[in-house]
Protein backbone atom coordinates (compact mmCIF):
# COMPACT_ATOMS: atom_id res chain seq x y z
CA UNK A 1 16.28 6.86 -13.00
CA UNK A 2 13.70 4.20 -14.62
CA UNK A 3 10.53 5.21 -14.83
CA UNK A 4 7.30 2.87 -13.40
CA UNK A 5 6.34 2.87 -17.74
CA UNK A 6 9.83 1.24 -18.46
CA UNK A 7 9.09 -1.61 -16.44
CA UNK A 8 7.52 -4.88 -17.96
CA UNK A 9 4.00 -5.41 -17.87
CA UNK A 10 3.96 -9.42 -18.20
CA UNK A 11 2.01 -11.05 -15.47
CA UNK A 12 4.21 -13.28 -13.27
CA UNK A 13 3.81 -12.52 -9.67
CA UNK A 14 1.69 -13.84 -7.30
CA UNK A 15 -0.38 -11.56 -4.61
CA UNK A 16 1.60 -13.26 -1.98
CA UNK A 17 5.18 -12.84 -3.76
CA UNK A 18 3.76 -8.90 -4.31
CA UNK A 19 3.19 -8.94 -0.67
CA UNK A 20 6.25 -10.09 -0.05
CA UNK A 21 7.96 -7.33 -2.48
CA UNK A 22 5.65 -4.13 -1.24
CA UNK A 23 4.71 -4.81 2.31
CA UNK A 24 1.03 -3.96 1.16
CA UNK A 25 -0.83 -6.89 2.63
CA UNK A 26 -3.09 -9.34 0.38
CA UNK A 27 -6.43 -8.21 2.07
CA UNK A 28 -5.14 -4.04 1.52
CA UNK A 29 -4.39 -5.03 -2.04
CA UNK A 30 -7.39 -6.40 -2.96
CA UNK A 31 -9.45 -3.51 -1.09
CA UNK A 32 -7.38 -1.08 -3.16
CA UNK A 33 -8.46 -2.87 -6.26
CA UNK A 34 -11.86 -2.87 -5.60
CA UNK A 35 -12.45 0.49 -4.23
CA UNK A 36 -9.68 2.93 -6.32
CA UNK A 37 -9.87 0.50 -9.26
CA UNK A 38 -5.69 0.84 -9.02
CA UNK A 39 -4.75 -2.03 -10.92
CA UNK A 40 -6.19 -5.17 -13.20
CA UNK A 41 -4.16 -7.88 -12.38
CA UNK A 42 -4.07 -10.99 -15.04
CA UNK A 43 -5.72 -14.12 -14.28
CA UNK A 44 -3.62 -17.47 -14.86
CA UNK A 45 -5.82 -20.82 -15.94
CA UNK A 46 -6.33 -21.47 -12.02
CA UNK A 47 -7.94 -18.16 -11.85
CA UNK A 48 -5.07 -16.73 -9.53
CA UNK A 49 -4.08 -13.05 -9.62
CA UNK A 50 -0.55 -12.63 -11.68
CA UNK A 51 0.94 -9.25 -11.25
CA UNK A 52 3.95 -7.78 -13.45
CA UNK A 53 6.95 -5.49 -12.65
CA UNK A 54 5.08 -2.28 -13.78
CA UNK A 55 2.03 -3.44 -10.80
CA UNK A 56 4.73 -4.12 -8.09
CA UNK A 57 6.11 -0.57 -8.84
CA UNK A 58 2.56 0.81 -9.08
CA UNK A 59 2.18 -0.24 -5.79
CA UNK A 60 5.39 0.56 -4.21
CA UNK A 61 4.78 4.37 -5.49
CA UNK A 62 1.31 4.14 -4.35
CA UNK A 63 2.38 2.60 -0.73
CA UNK A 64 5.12 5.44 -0.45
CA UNK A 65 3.02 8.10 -1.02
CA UNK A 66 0.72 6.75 1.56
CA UNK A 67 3.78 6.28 4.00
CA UNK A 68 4.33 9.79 3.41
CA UNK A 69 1.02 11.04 5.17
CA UNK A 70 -1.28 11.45 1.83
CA UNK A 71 -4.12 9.26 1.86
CA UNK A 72 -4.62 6.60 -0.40
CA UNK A 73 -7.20 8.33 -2.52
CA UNK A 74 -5.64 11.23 -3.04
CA UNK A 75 -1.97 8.56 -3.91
CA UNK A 76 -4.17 6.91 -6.30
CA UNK A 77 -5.36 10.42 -7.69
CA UNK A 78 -2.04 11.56 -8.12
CA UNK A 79 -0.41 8.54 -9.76
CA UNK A 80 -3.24 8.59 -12.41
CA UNK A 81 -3.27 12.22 -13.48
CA UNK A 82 0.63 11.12 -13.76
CA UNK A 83 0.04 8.55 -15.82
CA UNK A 84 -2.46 10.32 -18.16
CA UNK A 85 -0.04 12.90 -19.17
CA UNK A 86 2.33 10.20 -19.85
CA UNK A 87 4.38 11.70 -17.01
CA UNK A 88 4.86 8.42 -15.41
CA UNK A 89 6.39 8.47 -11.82
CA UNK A 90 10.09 7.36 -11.09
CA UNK A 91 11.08 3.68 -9.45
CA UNK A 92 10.53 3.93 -5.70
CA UNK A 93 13.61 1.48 -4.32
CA UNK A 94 12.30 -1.48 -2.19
CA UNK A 95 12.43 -0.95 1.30
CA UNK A 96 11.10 -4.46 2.31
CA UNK A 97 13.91 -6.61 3.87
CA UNK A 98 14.35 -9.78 2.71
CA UNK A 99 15.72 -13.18 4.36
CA UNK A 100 19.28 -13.07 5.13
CA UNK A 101 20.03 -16.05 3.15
CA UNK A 102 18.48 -14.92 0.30
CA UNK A 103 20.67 -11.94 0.45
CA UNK A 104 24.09 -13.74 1.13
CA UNK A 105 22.84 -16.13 -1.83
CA UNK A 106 22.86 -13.44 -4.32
CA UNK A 107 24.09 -9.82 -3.44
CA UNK A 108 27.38 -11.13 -4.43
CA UNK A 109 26.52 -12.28 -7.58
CA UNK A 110 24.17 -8.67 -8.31
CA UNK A 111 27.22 -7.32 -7.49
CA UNK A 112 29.48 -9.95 -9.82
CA UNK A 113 27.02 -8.65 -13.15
CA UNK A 114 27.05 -5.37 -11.89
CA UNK A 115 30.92 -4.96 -12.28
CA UNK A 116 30.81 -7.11 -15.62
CA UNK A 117 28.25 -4.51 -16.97
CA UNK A 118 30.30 -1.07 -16.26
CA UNK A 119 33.60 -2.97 -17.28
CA UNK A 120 31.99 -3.06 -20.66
CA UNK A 121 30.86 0.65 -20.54
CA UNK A 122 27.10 -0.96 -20.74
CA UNK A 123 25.10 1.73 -18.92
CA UNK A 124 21.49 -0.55 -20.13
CA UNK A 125 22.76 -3.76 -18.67
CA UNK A 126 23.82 -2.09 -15.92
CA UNK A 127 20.91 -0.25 -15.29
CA UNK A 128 19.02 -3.55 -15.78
CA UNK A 129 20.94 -5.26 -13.08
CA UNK A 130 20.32 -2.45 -10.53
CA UNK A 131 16.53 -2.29 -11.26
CA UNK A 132 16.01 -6.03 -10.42
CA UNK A 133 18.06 -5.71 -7.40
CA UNK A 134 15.76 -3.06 -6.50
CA UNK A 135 12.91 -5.65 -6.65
CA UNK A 136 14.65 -7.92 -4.06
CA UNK A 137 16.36 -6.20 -1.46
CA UNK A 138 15.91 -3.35 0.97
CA UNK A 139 17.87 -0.06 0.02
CA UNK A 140 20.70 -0.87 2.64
CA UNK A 141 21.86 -4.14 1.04
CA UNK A 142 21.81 -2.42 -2.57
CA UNK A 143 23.82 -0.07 -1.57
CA UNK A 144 26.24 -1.80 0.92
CA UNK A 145 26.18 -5.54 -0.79
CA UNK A 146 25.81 -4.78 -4.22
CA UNK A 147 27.15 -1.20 -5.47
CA UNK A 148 30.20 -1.12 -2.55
CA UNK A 149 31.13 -4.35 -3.56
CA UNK A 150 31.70 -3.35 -6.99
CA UNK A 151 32.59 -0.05 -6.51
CA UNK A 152 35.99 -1.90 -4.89
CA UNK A 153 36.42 -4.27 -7.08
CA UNK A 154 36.41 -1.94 -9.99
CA UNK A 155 38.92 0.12 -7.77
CA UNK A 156 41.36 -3.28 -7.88
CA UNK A 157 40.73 -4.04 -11.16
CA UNK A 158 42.18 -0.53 -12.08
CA UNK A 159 44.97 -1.47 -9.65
CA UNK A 160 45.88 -4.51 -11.14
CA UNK A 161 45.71 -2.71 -14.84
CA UNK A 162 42.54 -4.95 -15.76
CA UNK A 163 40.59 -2.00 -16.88
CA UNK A 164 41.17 1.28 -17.92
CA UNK A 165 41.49 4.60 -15.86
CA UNK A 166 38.50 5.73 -18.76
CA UNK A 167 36.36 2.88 -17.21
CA UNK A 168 37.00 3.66 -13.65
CA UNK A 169 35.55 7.20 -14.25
CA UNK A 170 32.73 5.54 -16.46
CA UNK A 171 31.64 3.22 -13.58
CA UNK A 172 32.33 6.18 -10.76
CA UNK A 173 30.03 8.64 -12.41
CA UNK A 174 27.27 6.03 -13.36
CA UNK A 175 27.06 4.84 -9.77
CA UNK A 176 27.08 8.47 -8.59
CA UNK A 177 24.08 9.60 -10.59
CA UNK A 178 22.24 6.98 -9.53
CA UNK A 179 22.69 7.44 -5.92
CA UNK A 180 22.29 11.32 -6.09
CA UNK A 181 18.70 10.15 -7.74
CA UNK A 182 18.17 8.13 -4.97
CA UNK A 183 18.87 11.19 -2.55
CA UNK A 184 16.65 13.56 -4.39
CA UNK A 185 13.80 10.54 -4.22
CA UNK A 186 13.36 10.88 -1.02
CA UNK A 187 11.67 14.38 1.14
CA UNK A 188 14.02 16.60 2.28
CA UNK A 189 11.91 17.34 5.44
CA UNK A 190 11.44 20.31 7.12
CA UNK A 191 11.40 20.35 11.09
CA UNK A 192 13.93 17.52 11.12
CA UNK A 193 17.73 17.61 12.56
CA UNK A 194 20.14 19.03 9.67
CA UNK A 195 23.07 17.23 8.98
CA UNK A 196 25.53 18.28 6.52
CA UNK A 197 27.97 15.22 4.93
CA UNK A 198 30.51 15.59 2.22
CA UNK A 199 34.35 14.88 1.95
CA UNK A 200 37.39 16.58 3.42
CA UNK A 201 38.92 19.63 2.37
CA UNK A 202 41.21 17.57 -1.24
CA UNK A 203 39.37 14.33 -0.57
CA UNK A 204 37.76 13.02 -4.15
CA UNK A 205 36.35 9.61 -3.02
CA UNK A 206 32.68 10.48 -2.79
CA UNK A 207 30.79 7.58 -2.77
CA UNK A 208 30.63 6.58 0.96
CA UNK A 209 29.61 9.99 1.88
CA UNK A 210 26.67 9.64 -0.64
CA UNK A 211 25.09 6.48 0.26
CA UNK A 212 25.56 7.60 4.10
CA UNK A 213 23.32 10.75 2.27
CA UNK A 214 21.14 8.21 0.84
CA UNK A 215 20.55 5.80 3.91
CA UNK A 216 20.31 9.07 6.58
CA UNK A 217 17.62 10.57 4.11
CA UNK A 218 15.27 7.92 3.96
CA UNK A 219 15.55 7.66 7.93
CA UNK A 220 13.81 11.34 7.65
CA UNK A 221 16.64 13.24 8.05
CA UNK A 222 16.99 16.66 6.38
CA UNK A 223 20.54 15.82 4.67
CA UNK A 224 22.53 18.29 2.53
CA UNK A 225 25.00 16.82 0.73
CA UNK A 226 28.03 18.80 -0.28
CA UNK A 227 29.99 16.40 -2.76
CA UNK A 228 33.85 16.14 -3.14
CA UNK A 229 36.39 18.62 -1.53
CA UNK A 230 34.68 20.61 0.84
CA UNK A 231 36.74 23.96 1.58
CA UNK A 232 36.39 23.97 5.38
CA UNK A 233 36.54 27.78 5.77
CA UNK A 234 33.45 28.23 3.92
CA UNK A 235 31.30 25.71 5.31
CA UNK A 236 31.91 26.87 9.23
CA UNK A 237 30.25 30.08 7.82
CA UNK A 238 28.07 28.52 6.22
CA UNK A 239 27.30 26.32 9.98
CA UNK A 240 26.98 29.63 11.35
CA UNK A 241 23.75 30.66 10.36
CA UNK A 242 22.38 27.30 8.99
CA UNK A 243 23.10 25.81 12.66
CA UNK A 244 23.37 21.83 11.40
CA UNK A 245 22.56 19.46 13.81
CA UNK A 246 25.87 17.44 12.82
CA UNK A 247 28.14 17.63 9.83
CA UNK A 248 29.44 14.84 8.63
CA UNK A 249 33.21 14.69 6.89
CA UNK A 250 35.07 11.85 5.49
CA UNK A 251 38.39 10.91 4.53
CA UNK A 252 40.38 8.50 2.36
CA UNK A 253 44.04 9.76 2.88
CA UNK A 254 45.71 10.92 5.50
CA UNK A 255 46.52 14.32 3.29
CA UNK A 256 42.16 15.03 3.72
CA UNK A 257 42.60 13.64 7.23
CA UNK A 258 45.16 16.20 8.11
CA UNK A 259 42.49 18.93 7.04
CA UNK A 260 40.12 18.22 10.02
CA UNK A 261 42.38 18.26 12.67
CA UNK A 262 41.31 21.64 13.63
CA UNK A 263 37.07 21.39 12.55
CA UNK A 264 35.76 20.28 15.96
CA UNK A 265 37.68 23.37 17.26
CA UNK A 266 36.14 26.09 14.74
CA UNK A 267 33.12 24.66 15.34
CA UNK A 268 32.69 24.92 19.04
CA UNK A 269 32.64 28.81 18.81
CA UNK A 270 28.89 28.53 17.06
CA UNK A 271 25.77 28.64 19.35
CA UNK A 272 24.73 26.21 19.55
CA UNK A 273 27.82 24.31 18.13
CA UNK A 274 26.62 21.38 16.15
CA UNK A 275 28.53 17.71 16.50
CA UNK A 276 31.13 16.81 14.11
CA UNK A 277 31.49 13.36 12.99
CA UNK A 278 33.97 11.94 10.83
CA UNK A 279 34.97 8.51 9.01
CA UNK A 280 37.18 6.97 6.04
CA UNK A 281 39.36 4.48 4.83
CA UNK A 282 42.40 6.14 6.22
CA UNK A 283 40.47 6.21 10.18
CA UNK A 284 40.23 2.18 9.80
CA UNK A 285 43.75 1.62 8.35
CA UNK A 286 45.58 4.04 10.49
CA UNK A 287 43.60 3.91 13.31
CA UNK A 288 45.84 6.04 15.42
CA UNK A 289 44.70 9.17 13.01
CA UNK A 290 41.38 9.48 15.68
CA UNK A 291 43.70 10.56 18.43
CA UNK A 292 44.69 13.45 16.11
CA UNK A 293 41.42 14.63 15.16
CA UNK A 294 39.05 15.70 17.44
CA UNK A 295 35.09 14.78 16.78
CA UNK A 296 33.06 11.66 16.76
CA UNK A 297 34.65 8.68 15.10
CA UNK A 298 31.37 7.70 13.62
CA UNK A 299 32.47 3.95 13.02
CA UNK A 300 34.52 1.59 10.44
CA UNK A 301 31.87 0.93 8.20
CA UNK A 302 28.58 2.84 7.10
CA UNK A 303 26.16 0.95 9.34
CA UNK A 304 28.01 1.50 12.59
CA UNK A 305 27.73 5.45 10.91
CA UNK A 306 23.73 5.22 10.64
CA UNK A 307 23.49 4.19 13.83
CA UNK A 308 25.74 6.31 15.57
CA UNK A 309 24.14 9.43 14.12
CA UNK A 310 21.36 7.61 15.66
CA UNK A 311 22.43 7.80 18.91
CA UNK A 312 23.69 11.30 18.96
CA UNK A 313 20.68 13.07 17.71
CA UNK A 314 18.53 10.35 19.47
CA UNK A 315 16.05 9.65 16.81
């Protein structure tokens, strides 16, 4: 993950367009750089405030910290004993939503350079292409507008014998590390409903089960996340004495499909039994596989899954 130091430090923002970005309000920004002496922004000609990449992140840590329940002294603290050691602090992602037309404007094309980058095995420019997303849009539409996007279209490409099997992996792996940094951003809170997600029992198509790990974390959910080709055996005894809330499985084939037929059944014989939820490709092609598997269908896309999990634990 790229650290708040990697990011430029040219002045180029306005304090309303930093508003805009960190949701930290002109008259709280200028309090905090008064009282905690948090950042110097550059003055242009016209004697406005210009603030650069590195401030915006600056302030998004700082602002997420404070979100968190520490105060903003002891945020500001924290980030400068960081910085001092030369330990800076990670990227936070942006959380502020954006217009809707600016994101149907330009997700695609995010998306577009993101899939050029990994075609050509260029982890930088890739990397690059993600961190200014992250400057724009809300976590949600990088992950469902911009990296699922790709993620399919470098699924076709391999399809069509445009790229390589090699750069398939290449792409996979890069997009995976960078979510599972995204999971480990965010608190795994204690005193919050457990909910375990992973993939079916031979299932290998990971990625939708990871951003649902992502998106269900930041919405302060204690999420474990189990990864590819869960053996089902092991994790009802392992539901037995962590008693989950709701475990989550998904399923791209009907071969992984097949293996949950029987989960809502094993399940019920734990007090108190937790819900099991389920989703995949192969529930929205063959929709008739739902009759076979008992559960909640959790929904045909990873929004309808959010909410849904929503609903059930009621939070």
């Amino acid at each position: 993950m790229v650290t708040i130091a990697d990011l430029s430090d040219k002045p180029k923002y306005t304090i309303k367009a930093v508003s805009s970005q960190t949701g930290v309000r002109p008259v709280t920004l200028r309090a905090w750089e008064r009282r905690y002496d948090i950042l110097i922004p550059y003055r242009s000609d016209n004697k406005y405030r210009l603030y650069s990449d590195r401030d915006v992140a600056i302030l998004r840590w700082i602002k997420h910290r404070v979100d968190s329940g520490l105060s903003i002294s002891s945020s500001v603290s924290e980030f400068k004993t960081m910085q001092q050691s030369g330990s800076w602090p990670e990227v936070v992602p942006n959380l502020q939503p954006v217009s809707n037309i600016r994101q149907s404007n330009s997700t695609s094309q995010y998306a577009t350079q993101l899939f050029k980058a990994l075609s050509l095995h260029d982890e930088t420019g890739a990397s690059d292409v993600l961190r200014e997303a992250h400057a724009i849009f809300d976590l949600t539409t990088i992950c469902l507008d911009v990296i699922t996007p790709c993620l399919i279209e470098i699924g076709e490409a391999w399809h069509r014998g445009d790229i390589r099997l090699t750069t398939e992996h290449f792409a996979s792996a890069f997009l995976r590390g960078k979510l599972l940094t995204l999971l480990q951003a965010y608190p795994s809170r204690r005193g919050a409903p457990t909910i375990i997600i992973g993939c079916a029992t031979n299932e290998q198509h990971e990625i939708g089960s990871l951003i649902l790990a992502v998106l269900l974390r930041r919405d302060g959910f204690r999420v474990e996340y189990l990864g590819q080709d869960v053996l089902i055996e092991d994790l009802i005894d392992y539901a037995r004495y962590e008693h989950p809330a709701l475990i989550s499985l998904s399923a791209t084939t009907e071969t992984s499909a097949l293996e949950l037929i029987f989960m809502q059944e094993k399940l019920s014989k734990i007090r108190p039994a937790p819900i099991f939820g389920y989703g995949g490709r192969v529930f929205n092609v063959h929709p008739e596989m739902r009759s076979r598997v008992s559960g909640v269908f959790l929904g045909e896309n990873l929004l309808d899954a959010v909410k849904n999990i929503h609903q059930l634990l009621r939070i």
